[in-house]
N, C-alpha and C. Protein backbone atom coordinates (compact mmCIF):
# COMPACT_ATOMS: atom_id res chain seq x y z
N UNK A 1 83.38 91.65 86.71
CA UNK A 1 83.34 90.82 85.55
C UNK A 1 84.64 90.03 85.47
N UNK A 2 84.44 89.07 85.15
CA UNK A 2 85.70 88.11 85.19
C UNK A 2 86.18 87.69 83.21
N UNK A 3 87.57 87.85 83.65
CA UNK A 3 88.10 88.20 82.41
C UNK A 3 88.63 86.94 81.85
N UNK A 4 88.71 86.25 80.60
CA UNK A 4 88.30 84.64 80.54
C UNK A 4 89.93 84.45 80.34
N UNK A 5 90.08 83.17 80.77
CA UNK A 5 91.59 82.63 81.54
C UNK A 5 92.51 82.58 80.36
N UNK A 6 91.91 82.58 78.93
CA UNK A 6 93.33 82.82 77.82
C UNK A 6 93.94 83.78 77.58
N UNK A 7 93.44 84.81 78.59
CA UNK A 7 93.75 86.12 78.44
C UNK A 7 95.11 86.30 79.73
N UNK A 8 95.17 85.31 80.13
CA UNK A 8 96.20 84.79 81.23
C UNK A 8 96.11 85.50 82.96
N UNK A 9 94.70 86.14 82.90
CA UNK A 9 94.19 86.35 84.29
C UNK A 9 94.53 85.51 85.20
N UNK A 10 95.35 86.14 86.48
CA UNK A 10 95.40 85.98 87.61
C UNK A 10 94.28 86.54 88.99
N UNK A 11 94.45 85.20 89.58
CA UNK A 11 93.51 85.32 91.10
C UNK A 11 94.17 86.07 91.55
N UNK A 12 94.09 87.03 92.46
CA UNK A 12 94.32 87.62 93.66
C UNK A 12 93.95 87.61 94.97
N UNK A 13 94.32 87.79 95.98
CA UNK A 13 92.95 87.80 97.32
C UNK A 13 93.19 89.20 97.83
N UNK A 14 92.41 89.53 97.59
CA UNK A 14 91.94 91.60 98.44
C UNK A 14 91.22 91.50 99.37
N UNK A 15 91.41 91.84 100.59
CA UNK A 15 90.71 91.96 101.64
C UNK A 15 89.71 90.70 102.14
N UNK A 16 90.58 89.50 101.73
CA UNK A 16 89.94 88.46 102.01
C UNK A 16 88.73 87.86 100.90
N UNK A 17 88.93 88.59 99.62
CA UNK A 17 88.20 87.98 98.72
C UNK A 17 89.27 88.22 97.47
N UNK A 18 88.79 86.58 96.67
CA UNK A 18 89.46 86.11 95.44
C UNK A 18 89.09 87.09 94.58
N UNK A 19 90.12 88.14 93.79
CA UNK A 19 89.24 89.28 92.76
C UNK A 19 90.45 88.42 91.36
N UNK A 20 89.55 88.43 90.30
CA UNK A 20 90.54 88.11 88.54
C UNK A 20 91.13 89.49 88.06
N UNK A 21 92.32 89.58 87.88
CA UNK A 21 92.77 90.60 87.94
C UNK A 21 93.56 90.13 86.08
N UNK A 22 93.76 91.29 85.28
CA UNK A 22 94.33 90.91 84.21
C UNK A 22 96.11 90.67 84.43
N UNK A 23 95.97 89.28 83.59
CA UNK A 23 97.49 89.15 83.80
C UNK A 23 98.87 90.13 82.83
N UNK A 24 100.18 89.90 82.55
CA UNK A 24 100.75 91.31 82.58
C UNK A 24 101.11 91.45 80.76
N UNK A 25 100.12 89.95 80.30
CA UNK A 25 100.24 89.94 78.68
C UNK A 25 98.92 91.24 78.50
N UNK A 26 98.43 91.18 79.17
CA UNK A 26 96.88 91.93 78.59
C UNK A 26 97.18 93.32 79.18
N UNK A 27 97.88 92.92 80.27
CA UNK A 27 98.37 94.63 80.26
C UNK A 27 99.31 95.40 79.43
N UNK A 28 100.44 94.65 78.98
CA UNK A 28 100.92 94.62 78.18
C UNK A 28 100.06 95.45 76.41
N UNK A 29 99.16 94.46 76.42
CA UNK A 29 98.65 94.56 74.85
C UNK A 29 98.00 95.83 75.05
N UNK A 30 97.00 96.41 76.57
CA UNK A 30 96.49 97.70 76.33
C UNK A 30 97.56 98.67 76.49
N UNK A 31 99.09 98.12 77.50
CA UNK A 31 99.20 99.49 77.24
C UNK A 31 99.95 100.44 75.39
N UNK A 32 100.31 99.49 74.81
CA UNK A 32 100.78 99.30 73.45
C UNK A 32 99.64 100.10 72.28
N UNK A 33 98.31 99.82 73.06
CA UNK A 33 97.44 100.38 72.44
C UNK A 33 96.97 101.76 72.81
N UNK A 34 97.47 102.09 74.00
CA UNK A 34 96.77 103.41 74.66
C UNK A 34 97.65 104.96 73.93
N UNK A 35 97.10 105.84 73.54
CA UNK A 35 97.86 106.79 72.86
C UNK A 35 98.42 107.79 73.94
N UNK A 36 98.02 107.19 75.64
CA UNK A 36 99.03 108.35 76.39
C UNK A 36 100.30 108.04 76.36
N UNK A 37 101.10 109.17 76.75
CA UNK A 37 102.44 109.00 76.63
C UNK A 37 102.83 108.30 77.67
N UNK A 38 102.57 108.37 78.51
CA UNK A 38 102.89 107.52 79.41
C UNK A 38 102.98 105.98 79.14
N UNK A 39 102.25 105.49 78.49
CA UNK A 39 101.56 104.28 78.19
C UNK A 39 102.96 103.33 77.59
N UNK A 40 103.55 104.15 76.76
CA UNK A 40 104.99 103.52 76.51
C UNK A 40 105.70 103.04 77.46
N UNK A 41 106.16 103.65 78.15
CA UNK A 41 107.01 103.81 79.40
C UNK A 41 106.18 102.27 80.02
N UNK A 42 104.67 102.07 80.13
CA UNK A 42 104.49 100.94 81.43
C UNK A 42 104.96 99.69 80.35
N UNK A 43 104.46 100.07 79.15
CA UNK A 43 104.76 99.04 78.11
C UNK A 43 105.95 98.60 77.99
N UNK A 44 106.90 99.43 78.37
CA UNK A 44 108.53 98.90 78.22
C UNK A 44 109.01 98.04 79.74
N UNK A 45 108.08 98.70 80.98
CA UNK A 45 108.16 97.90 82.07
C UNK A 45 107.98 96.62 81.97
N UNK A 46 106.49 96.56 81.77
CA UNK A 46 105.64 95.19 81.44
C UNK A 46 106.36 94.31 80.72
N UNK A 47 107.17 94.41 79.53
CA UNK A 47 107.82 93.86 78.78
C UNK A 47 108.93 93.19 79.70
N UNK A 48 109.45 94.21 80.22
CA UNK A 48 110.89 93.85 80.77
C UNK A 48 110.59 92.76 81.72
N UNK A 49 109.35 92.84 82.61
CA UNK A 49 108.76 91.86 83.81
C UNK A 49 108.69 90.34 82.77
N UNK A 50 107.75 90.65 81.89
CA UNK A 50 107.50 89.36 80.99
C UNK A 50 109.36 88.84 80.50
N UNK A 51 110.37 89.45 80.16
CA UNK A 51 111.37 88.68 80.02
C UNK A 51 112.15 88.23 80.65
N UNK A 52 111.71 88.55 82.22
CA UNK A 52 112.49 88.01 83.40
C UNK A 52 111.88 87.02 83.89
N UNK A 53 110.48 87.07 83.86
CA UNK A 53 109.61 85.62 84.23
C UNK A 53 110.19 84.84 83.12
N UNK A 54 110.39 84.78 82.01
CA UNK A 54 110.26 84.33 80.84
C UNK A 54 111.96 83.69 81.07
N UNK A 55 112.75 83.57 81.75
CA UNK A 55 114.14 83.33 82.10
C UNK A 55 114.49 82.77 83.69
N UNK A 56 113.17 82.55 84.16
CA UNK A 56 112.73 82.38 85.44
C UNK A 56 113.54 83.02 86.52
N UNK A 57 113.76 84.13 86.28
CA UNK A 57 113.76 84.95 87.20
C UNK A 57 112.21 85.96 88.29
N UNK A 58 111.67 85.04 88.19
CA UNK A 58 110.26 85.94 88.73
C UNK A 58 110.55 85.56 90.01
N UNK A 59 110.00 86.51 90.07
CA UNK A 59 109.76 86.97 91.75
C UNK A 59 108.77 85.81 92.53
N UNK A 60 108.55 84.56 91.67
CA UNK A 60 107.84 83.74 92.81
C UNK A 60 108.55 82.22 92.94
N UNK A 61 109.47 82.87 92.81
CA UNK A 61 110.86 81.51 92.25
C UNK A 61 110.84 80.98 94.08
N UNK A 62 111.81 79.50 93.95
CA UNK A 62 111.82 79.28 95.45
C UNK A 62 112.24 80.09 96.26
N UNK A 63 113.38 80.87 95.95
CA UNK A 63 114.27 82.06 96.80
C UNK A 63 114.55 83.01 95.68
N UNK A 64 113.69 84.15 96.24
CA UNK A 64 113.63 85.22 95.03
C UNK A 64 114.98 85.72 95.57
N UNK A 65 115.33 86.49 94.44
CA UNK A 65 116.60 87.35 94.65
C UNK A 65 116.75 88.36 95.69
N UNK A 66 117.42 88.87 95.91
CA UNK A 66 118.51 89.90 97.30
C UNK A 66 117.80 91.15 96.63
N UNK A 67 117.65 92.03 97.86
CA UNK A 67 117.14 93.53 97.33
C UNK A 67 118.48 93.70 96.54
N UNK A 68 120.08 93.91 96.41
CA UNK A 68 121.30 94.28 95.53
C UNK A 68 120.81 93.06 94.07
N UNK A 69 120.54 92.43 94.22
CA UNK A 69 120.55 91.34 92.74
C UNK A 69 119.37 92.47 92.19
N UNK A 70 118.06 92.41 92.71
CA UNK A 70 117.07 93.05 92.07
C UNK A 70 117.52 94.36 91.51
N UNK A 71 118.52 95.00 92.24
CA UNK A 71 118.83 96.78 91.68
C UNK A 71 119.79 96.55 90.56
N UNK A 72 120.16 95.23 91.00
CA UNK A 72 121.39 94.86 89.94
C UNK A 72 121.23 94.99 88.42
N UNK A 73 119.86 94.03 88.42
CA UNK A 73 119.11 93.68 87.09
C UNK A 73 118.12 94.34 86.59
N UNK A 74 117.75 95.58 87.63
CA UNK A 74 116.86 96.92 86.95
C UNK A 74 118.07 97.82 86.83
N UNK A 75 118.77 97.75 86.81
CA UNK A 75 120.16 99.08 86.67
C UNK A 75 120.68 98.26 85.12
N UNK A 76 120.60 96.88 84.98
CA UNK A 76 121.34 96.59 83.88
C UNK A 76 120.52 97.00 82.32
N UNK A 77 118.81 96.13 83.03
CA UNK A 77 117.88 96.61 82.30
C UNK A 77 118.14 98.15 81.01
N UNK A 78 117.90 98.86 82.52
CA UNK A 78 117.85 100.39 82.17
C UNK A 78 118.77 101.09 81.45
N UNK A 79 119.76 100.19 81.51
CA UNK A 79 121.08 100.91 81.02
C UNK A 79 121.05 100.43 79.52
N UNK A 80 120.41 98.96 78.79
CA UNK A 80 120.00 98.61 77.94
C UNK A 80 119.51 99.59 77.01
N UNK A 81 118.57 100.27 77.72
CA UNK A 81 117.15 100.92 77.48
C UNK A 81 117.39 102.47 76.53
N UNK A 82 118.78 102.72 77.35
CA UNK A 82 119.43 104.00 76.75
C UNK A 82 120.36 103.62 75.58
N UNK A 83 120.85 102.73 75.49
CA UNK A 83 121.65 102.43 74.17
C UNK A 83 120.82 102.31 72.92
């Protein structure tokens, strides 16, 4: 079933076929809604992904960042996370 495009679904290609996969607002919104505990935790990920695209730092930039930049800015993240 294909999930309708305001919902900000992305194409993918799997094994040589185009699959609509939900994009990381809608993952976002279920995981906020899900009462496992876990569900926090992807929700604080998801978030963190959405404010780095959101600063164009995404990972599909012309020259994504250095494996050290990436640990750089999940170590700074995280350290956020505890204060």
């Amino acid at each position: 079933m294909a999930l309708p495009t305001s919902h900000a679904a992305i194409e993918v290609m799997v094994g040589g076929s185009a699959v609509e996969v939900a994009g990381l607002v809608d993952l976002l919104r279920i995981a906020l809604t899900d009462p496992a505990p876990y569900s926090q935790r992807f929700a604080l990920a998801l978030d963190a992904t959405l404010q780095l695209t959101a600063r164009g730092l995404s990972p599909t930039a012309d020259e994504p960042p250095s494996l050290p930049e990436r640990r750089a800015r999940a170590d700074e993240w995280l350290a956020k996370q505890t204060q």
